[in-house]
Protein backbone atom coordinates (compact mmCIF):
# COMPACT_ATOMS: atom_id res chain seq x y z
CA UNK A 1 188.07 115.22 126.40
CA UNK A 2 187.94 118.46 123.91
CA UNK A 3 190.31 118.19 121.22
CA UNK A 4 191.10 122.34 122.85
CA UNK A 5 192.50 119.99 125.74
CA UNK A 6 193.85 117.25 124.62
CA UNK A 7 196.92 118.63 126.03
CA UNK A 8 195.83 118.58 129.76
CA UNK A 9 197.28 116.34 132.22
CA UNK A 10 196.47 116.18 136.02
CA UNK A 11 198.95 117.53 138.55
CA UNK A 12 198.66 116.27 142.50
CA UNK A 13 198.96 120.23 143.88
CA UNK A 14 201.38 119.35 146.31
CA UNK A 15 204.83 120.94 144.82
CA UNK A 16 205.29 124.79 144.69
CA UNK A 17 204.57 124.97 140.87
CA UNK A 18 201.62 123.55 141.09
CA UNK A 19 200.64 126.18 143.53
CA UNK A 20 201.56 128.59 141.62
CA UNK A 21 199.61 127.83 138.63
CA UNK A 22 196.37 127.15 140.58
CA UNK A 23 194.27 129.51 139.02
CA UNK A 24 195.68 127.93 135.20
CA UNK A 25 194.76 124.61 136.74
CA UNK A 26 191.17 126.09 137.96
CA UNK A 27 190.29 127.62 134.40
CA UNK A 28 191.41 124.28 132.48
CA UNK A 29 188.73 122.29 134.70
CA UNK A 30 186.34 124.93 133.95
CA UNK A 31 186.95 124.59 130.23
CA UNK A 32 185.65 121.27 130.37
CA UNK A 33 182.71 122.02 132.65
CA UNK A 34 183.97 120.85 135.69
CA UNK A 35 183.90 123.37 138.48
CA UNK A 36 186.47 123.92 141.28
CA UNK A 37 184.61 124.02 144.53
CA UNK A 38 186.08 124.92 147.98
CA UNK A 39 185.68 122.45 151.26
CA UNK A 40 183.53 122.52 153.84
CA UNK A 41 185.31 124.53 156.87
CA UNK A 42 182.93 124.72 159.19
CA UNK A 43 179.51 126.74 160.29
CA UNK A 44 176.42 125.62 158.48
CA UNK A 45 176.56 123.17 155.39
CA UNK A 46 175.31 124.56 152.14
CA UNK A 47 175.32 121.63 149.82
CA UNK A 48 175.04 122.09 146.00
CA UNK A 49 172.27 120.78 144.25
CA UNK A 50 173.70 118.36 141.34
CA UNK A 51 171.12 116.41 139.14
CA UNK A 52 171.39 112.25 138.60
CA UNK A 53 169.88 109.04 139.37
CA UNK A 54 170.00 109.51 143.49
CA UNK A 55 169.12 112.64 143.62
CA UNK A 56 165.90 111.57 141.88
CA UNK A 57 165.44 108.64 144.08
CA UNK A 58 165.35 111.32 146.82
CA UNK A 59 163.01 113.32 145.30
CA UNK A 60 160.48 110.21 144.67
CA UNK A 61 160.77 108.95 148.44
CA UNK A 62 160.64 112.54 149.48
CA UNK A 63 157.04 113.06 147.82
CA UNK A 64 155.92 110.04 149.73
CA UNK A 65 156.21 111.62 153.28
CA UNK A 66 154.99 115.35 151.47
CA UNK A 67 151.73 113.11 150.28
CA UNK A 68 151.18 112.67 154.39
CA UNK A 69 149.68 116.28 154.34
CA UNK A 70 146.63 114.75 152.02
CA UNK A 71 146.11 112.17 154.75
CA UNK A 72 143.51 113.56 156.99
CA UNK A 73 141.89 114.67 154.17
CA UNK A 74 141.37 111.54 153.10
CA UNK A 75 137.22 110.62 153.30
CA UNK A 76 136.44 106.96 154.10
CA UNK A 77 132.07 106.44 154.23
CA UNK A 78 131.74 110.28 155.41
CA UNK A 79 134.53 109.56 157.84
CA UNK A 80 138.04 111.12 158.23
CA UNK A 81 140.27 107.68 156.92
CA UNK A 82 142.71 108.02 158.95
CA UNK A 83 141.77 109.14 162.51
CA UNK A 84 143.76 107.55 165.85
CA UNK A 85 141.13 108.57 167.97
CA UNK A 86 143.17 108.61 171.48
CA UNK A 87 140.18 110.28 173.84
CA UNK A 88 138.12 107.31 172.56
CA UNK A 89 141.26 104.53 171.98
CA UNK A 90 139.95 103.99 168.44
CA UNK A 91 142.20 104.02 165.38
CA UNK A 92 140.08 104.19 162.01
CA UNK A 93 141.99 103.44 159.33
CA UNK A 94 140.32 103.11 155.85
CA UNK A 95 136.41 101.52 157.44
CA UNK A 96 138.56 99.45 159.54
CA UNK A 97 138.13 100.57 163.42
CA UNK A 98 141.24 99.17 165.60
CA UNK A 99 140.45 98.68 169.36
CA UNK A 100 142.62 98.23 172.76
CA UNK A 101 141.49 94.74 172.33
CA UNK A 102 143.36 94.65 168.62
CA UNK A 103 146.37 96.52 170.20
CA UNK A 104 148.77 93.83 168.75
CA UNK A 105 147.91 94.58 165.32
CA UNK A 106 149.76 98.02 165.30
CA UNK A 107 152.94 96.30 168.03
CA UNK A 108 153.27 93.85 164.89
CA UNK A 109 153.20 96.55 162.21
CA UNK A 110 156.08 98.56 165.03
CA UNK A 111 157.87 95.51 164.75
CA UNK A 112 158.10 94.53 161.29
CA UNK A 113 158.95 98.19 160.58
CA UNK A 114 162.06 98.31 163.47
CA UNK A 115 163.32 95.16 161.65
CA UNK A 116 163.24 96.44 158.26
CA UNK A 117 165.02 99.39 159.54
CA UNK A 118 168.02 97.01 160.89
CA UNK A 119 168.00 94.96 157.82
CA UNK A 120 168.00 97.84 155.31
CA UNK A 121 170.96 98.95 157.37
CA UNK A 122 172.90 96.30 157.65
CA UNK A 123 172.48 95.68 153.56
CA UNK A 124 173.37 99.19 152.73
CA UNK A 125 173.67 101.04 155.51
CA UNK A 126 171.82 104.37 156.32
CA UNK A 127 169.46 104.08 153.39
CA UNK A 128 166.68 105.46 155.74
CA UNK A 129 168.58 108.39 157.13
CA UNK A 130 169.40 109.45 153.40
CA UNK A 131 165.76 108.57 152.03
CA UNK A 132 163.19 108.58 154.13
CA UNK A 133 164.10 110.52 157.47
CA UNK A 134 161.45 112.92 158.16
CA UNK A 135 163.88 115.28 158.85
CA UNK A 136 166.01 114.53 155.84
CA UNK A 137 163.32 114.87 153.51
CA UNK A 138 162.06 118.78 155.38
CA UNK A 139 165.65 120.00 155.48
CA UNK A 140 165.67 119.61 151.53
CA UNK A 141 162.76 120.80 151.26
CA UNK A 142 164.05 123.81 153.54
CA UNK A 143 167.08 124.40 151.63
CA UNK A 144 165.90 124.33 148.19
CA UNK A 145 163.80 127.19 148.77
CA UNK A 146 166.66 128.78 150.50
CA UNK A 147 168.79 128.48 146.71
CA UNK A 148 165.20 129.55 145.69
CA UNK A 149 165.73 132.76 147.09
CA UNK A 150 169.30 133.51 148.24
CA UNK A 151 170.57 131.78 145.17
CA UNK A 152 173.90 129.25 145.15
CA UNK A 153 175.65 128.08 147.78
CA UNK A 154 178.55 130.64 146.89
CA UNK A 155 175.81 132.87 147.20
CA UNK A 156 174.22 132.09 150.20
CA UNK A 157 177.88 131.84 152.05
CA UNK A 158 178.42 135.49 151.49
CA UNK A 159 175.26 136.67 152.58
CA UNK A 160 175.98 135.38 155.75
CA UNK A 161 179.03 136.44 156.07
CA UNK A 162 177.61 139.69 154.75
CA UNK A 163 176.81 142.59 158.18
CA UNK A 164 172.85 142.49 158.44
CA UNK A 165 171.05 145.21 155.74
CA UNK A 166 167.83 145.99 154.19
CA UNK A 167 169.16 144.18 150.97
CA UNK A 168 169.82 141.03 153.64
CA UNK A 169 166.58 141.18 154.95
CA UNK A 170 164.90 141.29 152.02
CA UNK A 171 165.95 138.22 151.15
CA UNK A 172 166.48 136.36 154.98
CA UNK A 173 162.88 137.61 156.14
CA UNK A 174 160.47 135.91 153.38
CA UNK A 175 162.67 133.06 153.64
CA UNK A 176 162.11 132.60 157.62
CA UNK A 177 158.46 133.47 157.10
CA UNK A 178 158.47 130.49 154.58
CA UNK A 179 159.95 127.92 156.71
CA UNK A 180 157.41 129.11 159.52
CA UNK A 181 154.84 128.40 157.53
CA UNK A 182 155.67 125.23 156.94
CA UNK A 183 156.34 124.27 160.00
CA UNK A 184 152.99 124.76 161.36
CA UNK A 185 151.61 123.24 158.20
CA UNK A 186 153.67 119.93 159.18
CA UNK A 187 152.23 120.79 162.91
CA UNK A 188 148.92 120.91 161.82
CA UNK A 189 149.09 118.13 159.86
CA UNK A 190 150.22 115.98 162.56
CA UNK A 191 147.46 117.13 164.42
CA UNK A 192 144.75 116.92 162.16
CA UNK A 193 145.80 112.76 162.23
CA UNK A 194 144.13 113.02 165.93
CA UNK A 195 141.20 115.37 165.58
CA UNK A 196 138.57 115.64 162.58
CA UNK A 197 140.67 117.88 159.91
CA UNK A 198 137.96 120.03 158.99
CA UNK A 199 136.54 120.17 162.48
CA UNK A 200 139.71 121.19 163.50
CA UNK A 201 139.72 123.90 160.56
CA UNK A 202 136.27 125.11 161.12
CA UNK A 203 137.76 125.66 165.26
CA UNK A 204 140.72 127.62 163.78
CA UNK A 205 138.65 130.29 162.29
CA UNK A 206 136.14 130.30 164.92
CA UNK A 207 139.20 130.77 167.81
CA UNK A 208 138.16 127.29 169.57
CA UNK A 209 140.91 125.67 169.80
CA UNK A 210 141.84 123.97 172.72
CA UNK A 211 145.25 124.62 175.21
CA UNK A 212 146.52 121.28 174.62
CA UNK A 213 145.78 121.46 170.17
CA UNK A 214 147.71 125.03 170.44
CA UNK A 215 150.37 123.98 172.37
CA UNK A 216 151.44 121.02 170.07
CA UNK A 217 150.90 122.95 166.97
CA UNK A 218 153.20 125.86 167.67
CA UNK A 219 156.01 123.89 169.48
CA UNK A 220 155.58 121.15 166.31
CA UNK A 221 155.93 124.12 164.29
CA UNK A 222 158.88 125.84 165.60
CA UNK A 223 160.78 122.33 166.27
CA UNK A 224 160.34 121.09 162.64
CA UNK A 225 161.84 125.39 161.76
CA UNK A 226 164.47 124.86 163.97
CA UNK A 227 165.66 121.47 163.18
CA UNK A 228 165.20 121.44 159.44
CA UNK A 229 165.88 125.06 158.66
CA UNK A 230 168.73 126.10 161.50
CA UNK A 231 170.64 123.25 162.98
CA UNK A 232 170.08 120.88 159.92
CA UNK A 233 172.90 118.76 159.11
CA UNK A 234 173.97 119.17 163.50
CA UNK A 235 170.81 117.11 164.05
CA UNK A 236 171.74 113.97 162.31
CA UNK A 237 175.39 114.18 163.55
CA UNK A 238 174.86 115.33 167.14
CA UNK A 239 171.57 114.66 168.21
CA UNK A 240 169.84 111.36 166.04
CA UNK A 241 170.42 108.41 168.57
CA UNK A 242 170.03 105.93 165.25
CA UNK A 243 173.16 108.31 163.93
CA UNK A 244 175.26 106.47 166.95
CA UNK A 245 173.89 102.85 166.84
CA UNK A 246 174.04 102.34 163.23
CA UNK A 247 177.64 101.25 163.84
CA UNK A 248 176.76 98.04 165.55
CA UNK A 249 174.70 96.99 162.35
CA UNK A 250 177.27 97.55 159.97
CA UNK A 251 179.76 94.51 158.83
CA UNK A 252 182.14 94.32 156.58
CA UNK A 253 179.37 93.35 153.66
CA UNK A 254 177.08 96.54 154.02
CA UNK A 255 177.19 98.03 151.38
CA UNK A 256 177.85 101.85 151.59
CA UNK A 257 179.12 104.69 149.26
CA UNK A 258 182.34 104.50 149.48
CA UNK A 259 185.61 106.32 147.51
CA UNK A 260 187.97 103.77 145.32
CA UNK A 261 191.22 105.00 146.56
CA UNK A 262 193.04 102.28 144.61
CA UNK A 263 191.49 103.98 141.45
CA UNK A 264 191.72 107.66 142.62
CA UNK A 265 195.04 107.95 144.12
CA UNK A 266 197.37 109.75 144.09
CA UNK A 267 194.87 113.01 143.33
CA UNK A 268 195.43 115.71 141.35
CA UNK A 269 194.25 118.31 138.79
CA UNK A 270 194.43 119.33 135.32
CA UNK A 271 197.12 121.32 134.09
CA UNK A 272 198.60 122.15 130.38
CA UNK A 273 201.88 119.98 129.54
CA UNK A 274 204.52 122.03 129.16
CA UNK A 275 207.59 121.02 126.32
CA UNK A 276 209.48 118.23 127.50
CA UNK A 277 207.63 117.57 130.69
CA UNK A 278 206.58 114.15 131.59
CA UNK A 279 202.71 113.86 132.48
CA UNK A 280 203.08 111.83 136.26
CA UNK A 281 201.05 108.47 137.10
CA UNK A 282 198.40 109.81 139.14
CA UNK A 283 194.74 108.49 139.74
CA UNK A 284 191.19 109.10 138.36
CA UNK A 285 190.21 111.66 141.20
CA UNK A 286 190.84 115.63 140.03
CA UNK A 287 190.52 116.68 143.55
CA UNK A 288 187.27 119.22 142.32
CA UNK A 289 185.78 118.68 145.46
CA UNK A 290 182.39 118.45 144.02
CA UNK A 291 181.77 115.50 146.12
CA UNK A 292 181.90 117.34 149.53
CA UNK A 293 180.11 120.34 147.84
CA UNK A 294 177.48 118.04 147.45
CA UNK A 295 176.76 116.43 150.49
CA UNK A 296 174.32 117.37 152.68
CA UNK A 297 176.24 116.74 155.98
CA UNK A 298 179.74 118.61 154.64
CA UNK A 299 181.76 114.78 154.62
CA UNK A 300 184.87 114.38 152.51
CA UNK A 301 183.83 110.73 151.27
CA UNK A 302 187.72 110.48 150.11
CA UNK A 303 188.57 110.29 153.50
CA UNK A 304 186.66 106.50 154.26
CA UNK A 305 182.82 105.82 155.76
CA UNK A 306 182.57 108.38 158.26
CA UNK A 307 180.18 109.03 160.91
CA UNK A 308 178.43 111.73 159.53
CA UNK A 309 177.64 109.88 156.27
CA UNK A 310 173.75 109.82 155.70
CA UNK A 311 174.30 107.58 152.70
CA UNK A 312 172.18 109.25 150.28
CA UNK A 313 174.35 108.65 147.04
CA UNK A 314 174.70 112.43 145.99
CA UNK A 315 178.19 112.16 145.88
CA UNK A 316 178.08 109.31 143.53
CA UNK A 317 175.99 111.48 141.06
CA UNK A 318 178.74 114.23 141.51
CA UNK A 319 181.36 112.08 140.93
CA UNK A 320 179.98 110.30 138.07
CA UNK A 321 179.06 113.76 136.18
CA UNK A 322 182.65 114.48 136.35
CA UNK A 323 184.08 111.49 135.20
CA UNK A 324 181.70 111.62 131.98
CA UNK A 325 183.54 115.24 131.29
CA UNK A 326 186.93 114.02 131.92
CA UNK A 327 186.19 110.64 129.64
CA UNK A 328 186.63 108.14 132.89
CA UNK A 329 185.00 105.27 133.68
CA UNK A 330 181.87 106.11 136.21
CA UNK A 331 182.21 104.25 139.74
CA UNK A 332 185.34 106.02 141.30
CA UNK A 333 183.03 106.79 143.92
CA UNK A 334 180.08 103.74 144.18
CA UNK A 335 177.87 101.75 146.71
CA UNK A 336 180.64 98.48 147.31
CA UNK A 337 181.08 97.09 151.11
CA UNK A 338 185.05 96.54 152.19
CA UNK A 339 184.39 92.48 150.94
CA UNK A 340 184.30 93.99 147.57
CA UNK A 341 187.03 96.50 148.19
CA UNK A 342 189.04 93.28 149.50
CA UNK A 343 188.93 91.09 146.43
CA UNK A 344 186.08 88.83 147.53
CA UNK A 345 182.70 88.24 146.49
CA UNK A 346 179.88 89.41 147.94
CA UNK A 347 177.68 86.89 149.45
CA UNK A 348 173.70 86.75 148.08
CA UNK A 349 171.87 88.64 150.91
CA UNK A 350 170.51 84.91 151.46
CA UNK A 351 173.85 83.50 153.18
CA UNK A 352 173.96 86.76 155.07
CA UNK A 353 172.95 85.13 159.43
CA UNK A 354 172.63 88.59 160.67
CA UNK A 355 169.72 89.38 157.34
CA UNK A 356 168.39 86.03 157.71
CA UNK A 357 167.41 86.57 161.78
CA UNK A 358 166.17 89.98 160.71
CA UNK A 359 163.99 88.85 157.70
CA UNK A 360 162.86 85.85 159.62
CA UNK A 361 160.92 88.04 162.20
CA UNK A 362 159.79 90.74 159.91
CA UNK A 363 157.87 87.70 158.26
CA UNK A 364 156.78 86.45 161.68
CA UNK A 365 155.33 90.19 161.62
CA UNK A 366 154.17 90.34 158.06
CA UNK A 367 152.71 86.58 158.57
CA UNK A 368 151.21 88.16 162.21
CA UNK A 369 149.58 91.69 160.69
CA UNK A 370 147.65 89.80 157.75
CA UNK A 371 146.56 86.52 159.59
CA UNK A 372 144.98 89.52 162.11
CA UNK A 373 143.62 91.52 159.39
CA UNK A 374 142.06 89.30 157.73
CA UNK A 375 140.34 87.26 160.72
CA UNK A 376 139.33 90.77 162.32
CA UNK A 377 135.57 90.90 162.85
CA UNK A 378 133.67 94.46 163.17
CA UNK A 379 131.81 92.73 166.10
CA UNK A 380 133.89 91.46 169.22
CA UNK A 381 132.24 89.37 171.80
CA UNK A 382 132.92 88.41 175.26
CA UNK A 383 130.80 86.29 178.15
CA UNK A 384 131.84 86.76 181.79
CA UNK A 385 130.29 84.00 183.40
CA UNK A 386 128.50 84.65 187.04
CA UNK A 387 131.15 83.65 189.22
CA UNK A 388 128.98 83.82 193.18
CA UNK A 389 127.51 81.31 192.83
CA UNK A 390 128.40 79.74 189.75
CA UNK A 391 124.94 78.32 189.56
CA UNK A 392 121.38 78.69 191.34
CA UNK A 393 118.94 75.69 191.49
CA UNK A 394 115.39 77.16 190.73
CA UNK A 395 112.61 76.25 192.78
CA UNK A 396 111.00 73.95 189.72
CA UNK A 397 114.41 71.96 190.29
CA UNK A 398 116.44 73.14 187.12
CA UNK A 399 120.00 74.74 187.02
CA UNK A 400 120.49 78.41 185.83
CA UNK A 401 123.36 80.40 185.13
CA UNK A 402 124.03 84.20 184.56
CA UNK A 403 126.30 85.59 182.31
CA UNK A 404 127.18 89.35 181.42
CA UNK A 405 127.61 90.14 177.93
CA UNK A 406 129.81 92.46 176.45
CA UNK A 407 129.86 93.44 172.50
CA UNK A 408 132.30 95.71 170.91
CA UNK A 409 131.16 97.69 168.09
CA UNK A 410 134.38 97.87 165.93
CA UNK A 411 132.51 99.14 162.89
CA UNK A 412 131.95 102.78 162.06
CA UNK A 413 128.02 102.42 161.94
CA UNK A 414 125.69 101.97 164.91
CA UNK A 415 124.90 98.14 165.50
CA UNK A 416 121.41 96.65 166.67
CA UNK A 417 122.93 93.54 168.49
CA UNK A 418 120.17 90.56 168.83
CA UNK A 419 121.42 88.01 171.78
CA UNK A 420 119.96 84.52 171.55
CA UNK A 421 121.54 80.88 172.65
CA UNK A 422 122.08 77.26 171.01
CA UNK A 423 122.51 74.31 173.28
CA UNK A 424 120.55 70.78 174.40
CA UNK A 425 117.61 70.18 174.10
CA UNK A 426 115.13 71.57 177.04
CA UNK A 427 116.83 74.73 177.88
CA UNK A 428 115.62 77.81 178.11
CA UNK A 429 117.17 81.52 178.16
CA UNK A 430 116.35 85.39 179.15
CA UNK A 431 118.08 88.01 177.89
CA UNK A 432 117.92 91.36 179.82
CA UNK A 433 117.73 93.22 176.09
CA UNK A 434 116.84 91.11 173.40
CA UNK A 435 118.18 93.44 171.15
CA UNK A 436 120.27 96.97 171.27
CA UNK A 437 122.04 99.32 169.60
CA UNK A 438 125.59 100.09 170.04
CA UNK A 439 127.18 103.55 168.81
CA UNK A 440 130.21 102.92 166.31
CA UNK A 441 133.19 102.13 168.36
CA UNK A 442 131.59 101.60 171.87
CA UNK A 443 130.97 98.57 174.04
CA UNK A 444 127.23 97.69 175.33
CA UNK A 445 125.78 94.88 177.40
CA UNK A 446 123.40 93.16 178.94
CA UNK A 447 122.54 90.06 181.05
CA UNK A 448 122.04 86.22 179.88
CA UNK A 449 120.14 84.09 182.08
CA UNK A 450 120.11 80.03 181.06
CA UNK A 451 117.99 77.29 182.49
CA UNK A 452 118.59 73.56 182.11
CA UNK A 453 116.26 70.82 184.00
CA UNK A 454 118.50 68.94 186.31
CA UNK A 455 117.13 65.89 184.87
CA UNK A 456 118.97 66.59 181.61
CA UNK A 457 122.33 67.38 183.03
CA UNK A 458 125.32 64.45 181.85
CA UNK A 459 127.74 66.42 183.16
CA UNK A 460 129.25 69.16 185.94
CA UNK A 461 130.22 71.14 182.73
CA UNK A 462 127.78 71.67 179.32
CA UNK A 463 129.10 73.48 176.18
CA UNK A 464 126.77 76.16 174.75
CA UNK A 465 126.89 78.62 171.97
CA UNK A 466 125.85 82.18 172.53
CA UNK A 467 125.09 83.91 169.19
CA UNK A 468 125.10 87.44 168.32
CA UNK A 469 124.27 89.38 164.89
CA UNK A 470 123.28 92.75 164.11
CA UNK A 471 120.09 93.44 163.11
CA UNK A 472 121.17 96.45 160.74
CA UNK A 473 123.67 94.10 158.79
CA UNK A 474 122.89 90.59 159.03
CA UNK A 475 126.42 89.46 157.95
CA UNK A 476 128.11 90.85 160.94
CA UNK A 477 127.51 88.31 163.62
CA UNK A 478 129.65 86.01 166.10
CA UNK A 479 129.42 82.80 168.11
CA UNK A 480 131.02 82.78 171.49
CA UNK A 481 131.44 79.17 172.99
CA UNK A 482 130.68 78.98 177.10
CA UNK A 483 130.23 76.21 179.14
CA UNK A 484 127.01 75.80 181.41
CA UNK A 485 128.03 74.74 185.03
CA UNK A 486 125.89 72.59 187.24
CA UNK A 487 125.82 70.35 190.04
CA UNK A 488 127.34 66.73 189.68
CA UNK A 489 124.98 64.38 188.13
CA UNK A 490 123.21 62.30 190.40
């Protein structure tokens, strides 16, 4: 502290002196930098922006959704990269074409990410509501160009309280308009992940769009205005259903941001010593609200874990910043879980059963998603053997069977598939087409025909390999094992 204060102690505001040197009390806290802020009482939140390490943290996570607006615009071998392709059930994603018959792939990726979502939570809490919510990250977004152009929160409080005027306008219109904007930017975006992006461009300016593309777009548009820009904080505290089951995946070693009211209590504020008076015994907190002026949901983090808390750490930074002006300690306010609180040590996240069940099936997932990566093959192959009859006897005496092939084109290239068969000795095959092409992403077929003498036959069932490759790339290719059914031996 200033050797100009040196002289300041903090009073708890409760008696009537106190009261009645408020405004003393407000301009010694502002000598030393530290502002006096009011409490949220209600209507819509306007949280101050305060620098430090979380908010920064915010701002990094933040620009990893904002970097989703680059993604269909993202080129992959003269393709869009990332293009879920629901007409056609393909999902390109960088050269790699996911069919129905890959399905699991993206259940496994749904899993693993629902699990890490539970286990983030139960380490510390709503780190995904306060990071990495889509709707966290728009609504700052949203609201710093509100300060952009209404200015403070002080500010923007009494222009709404303010009766509507050109000066009001002038400022509320472009700032509407704005948000708009954005919002069908985000729609769009969204979009564009479905269609060709630059098709869908080139159809914008040409008036081509279709119902169902217009549709989504403006209702997109105007949910992601009205959620981020009007109702805001009222979403995550009325309306998120994670909001309400986050509870369940709390215990009592989550660790959460949470107010040391050993350390802060009793409250109270600076004030001037006067002769003879005895400084009291109060706590580290100055009661400058800056804590609930910060916070984008309006919560009084004095008051314990509430259910509003997004736990995004701002009010740590606030408190911090204060206690480096006042010469305290940082950590008044501080991610600890109520084990810490209690005197007890935290256990490593390793001893924790209900982390352990969670991590266990994410790497069931993780283990799942690469084992299928890596064994996925452009080409997929599949024999449906003749099933009436299951074999013919030929009027030379030897055995045939018919099968229909089917070959999936996974690749994004067209595929000249070659059909030919490996077995005993003595047989003989037909293929309907010897060779065809297949368009990127489709299926084709044709029709196998085998013939085995009788003569040669050991068995009621003989194992052959049916062997396809494409012409156009000789290192995509696939064996598919079938069994050639005859009559019992004689």
């Amino acid at each position: 502290m200033s050797q100009d204060n040196k002289d300041l102690y903090r009073d708890n505001g409760r008696t009537g002196s106190v009261l009645d040197d408020m405004d003393t009390s407000n301009k010694n806290l502002q000598n030393i930098g530290v502002e006096i802020l009011p409490v949220h009482t209600g209507g819509t939140v306007h949280a101050k922006r305060i620098p430090g390490f979380f908010r920064k943290v915010k701002w990094i996570v933040a620009s990893m959704w904002l970097a989703l607006f680059l993604g269909p615009y993202l080129r992959w071998d003269g393709h869009q990269a990332l293009l879920f392709d629901l007409p056609n059930r393909q999902f390109h994603i960088f050269g790699l074409t996911i069919l129905p018959q890959d399905i699991w792939v993206l259940a496994m990726i749904l899993l693993f990410f629902s699990l890490l979502l539970a286990a983030t939570t139960a380490v510390a809490g709503r780190m995904w509501c306060g990071y990495a919510c889509f709707h966290t990250v728009w609504v700052d977004v949203f609201t710093w160009i509100e300060e952009k152009i209404e200015g403070q929160p002080n500010k923007r409080i009494k222009l709404d309280e303010k009766p509507m005027s050109l000066d009001k306008l002038k400022k509320k219109v472009p700032k509407h308009l704005i948000w708009l904007f954005l919002g069908l930017a985000t729609s769009f975006s969204f979009v564009a992940y479905f269609t060709d992006a630059f098709d869908l461009w080139s159809r914008l300016f040409a008036f081509e769009w279709g119902t169902t593309e217009t549709a989504i777009i403006l209702l997109l548009g105007l949910a992601t205005y009205f959620f981020a820009g009007i109702l805001r904080e009222q979403v995550c505290i009325g309306f998120c259903p994670y909001a309400r089951i986050q509870g369940a995946m709390y215990d009592t070693e989550t660790v959460v941001p949470t107010y040391d009211i050993d350390r802060g209590e009793p409250r109270g504020r600076l004030k001037r010593i006067k002769p003879g008076e005895e400084a009291p015994d109060l706590g580290d907190c100055i009661d400058c609200n800056l804590c609930v002026a910060v916070c984008p949901t309006g919560v009084d983090i004095r008051k314990g874990q509430q259910f509003g808390c997004i736990t995004c750490g701002i009010c740590i930074d606030a408190c911090d910043s204060v206690m480096d002006k006042i010469k305290k300690p940082r950590g008044l306010i501080r991610y600890a879980s109520l084990t810490e609180f209690s005197g007890k040590t935290l256990p490593p996240i390793w001893r924790r059963p209900r982390v352990l069940v969670y991590s266990g099936i994410m790497a069931f997932a993780g283990a799942m998603i690469l084992w299928g990566l890596l064994t996925m093959s452009p080409i997929d192959v599949k024999a449906l053997h003749e099933r009436s009859p299951l074999y013919v006897q030929m009027s030379d005496g030897s055995i045939q069977n018919k099968w229909v092939i089917k070959i999936v084109n996974k690749s994004n290239q067209v595929m000249q598939a070659q059909v030919s068969v490996q077995g005993m000795e003595g047989m003989t095959y037909q293929v309907e087409r010897q060779s065809f092409d297949i368009m990127a992403g489709s299926v084709g077929a044709t029709t196998l025909f085998v013939k085995i003498p009788r003569k040669l036959l050991k068995d009621v069932n003989t194992p052959i390999t049916i062997k396809v490759v494409d012409l156009n790339n000789m290192d995509i290719k696939q064996d598919y094992s079938a069994t050639f059914i005859g009559p019992r031996p004689r």
